[in-house]
Structure formats: C-alpha cells, structure tokens
Protein backbone atom coordinates (compact mmCIF):
# COMPACT_ATOMS: atom_id res chain seq x y z
CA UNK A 1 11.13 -47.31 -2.05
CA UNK A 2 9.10 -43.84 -2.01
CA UNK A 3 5.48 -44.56 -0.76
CA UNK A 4 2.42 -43.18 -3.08
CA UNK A 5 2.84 -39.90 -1.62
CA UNK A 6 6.30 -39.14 -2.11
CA UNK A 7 7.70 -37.71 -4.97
CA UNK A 8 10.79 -37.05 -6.50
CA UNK A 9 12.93 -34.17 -8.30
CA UNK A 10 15.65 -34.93 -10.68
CA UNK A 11 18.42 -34.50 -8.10
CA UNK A 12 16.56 -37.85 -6.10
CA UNK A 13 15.22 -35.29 -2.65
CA UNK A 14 12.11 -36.85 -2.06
CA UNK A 15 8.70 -34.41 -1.22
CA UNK A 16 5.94 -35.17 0.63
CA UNK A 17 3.47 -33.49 -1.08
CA UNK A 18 2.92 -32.13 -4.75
CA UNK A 19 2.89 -28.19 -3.38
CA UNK A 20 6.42 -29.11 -1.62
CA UNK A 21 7.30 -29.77 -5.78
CA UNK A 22 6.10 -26.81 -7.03
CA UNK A 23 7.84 -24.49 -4.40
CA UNK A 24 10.75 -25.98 -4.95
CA UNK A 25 11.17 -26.38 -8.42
CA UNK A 26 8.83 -23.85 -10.06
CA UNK A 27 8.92 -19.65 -10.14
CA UNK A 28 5.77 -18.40 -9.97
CA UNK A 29 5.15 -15.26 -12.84
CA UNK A 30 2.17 -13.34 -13.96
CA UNK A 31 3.15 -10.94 -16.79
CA UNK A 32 1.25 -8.34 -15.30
CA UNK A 33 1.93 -9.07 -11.32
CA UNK A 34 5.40 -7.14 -11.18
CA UNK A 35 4.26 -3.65 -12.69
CA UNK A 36 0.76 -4.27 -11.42
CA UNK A 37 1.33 -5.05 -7.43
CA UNK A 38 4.55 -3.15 -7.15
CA UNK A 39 2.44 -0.10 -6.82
CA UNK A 40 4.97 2.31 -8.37
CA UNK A 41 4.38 5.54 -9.52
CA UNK A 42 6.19 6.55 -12.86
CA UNK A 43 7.84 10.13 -13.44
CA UNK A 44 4.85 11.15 -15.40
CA UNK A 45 2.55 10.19 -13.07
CA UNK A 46 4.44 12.03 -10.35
CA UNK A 47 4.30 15.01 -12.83
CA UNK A 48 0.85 14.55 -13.55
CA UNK A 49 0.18 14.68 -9.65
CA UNK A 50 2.47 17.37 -8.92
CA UNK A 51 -0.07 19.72 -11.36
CA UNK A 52 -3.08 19.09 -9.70
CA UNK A 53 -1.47 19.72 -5.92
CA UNK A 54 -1.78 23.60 -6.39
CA UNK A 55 -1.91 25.94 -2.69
CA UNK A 56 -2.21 22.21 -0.51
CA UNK A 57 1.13 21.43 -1.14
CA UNK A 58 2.15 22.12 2.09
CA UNK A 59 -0.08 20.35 4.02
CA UNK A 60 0.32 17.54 1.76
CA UNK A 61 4.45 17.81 2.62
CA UNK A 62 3.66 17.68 6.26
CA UNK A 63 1.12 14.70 5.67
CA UNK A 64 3.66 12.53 4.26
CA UNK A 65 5.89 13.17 7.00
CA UNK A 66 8.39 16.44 5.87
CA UNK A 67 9.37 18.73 8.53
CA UNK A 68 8.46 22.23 8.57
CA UNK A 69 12.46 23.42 7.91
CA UNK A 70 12.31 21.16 4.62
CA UNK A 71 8.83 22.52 3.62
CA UNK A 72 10.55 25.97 3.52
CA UNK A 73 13.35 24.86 1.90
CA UNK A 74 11.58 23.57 -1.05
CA UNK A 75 9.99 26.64 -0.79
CA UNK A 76 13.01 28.71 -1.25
CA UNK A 77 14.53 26.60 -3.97
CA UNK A 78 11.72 26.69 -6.16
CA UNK A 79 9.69 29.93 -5.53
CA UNK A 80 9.23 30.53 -8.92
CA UNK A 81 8.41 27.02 -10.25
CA UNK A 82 5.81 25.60 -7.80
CA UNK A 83 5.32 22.68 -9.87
CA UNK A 84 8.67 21.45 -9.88
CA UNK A 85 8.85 22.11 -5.93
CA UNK A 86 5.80 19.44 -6.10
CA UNK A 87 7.39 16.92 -8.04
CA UNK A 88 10.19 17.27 -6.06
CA UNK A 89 8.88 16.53 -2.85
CA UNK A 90 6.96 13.92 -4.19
CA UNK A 91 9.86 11.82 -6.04
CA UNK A 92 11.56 12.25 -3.24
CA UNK A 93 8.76 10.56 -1.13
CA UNK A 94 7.59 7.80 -3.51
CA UNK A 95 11.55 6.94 -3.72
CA UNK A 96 11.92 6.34 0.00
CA UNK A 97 8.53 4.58 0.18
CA UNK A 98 9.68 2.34 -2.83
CA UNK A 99 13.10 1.26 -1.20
CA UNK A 100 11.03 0.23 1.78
CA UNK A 101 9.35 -2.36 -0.46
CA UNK A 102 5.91 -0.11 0.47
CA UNK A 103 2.98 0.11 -2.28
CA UNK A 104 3.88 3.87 -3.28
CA UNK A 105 0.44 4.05 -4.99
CA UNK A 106 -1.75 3.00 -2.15
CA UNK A 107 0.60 4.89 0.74
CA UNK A 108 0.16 7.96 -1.52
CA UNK A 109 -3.62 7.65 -1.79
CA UNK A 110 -3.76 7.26 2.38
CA UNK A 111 -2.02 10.55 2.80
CA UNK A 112 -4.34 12.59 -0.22
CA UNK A 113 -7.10 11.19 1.45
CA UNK A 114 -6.37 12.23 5.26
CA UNK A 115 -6.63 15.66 3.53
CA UNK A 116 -9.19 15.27 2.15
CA UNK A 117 -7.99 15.39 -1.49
CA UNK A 118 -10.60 12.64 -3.18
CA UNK A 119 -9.90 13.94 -7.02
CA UNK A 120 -5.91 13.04 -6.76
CA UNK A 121 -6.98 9.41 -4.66
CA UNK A 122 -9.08 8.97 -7.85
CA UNK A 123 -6.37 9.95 -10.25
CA UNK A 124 -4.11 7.45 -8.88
CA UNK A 125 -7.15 4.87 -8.86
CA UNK A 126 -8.02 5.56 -12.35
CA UNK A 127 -4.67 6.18 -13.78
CA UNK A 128 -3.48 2.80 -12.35
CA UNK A 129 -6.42 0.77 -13.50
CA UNK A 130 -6.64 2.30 -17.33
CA UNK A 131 -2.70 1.58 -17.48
CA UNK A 132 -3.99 -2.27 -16.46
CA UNK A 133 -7.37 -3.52 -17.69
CA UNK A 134 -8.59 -3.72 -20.86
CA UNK A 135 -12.00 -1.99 -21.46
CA UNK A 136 -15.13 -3.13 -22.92
C-alpha cells in the first residue's frame, strides 16, 4: 500500500513527490519559449544587419573569430557587393553559433559591443523584443 506521499502513474511506478509526476509524465511548452529563447537570427535580420555594418566589417570578422586569410577572401569574392560579403560572413557565423546550441542573438550583441557598435546591439535588442511583446 503507497503511503500519503506516494503517487502513482498509469503504468503502477510509484513517485515520491508530485514534481517527480510532472517530470515524468508532462512536456513542458510555452508557445512563445522556442522562437523566443532560441535566440536565432532570421535571414532578414542577418540582411538587415549586414546594411548597417558598412567600413567595420572587418574588425567585426576578426571579432567573431575569422582569420585574417578568410577576411581577404571574402574580400576578393565580393569586392563589388560589400553587403553580400557581410551577410555572408555573418550567416556563416550565426550558423556555427546555432549548431553549438549558443544564443546567436546575445553572442552577436557581445562581439558588436566589444567594438563598440551600440546602434547594431540595439537593433538586435529592439528587433527581437518588437517581434515578441505586444505594445501598449
């Protein structure tokens, strides 16, 4: 006989406690929580990025970690469209960052910031929180 703090699921395991019950037999799902916490940037936010970078994009590519050979190469490929050499380079990032289960959004902000680039930090801030909550 189960004591007043055991419980039971249909298959007879007994728990020990009621949060033992949920974990086990309950998914947890916000509506919102996927989209909202995965911290992924969308193609047209990339894009929309990748037209404000303008002359820093190669400090930004050596921020988030590209080597000066690769920073060239970019360079080569698309001398004359330099906003297609941004998105580029930052697709490329935000894909590797994704795949290592990273919040692309908030990594991305770090390395704008260590260069001091406040307005794109802001972009991603605002952009992400207008996409999210409702306004008054």
């Amino acid at each position: 006989m189960a004591s007043k703090y055991m419980m039971s699921i249909d298959d007879g395991e007994e728990l020990t406690s009621v949060v033992d019950a949920i974990s086990l037999d309950s998914e947890y799902h916000d509506t919102l929580e996927e989209d909202e916490d995965s911290g992924i940037l969308t193609e047209k936010e990339i894009w929309e990025i990748s037209t404000q970078i303008g002359l820093d994009w190669f400090p930004i590519g050596i921020t988030l970690g590209y080597k000066h050979y690769m920073m060239e190469t970019l360079d080569d490929m698309y001398t004359k469209q330099p906003i297609r050499r941004n998105f580029c380079m930052l697709a490329a990032w935000c894909k590797v960052v994704t795949d290592l289960k990273l919040n692309t959004k908030v990594q991305l902000a770090s390395h704008f910031s260590k260069i001091d680039r406040k307005d794109i930090v802001e972009h991603i801030g605002v952009y992400y929180k207008s996409k999210y909550l409702c306004s008054s």
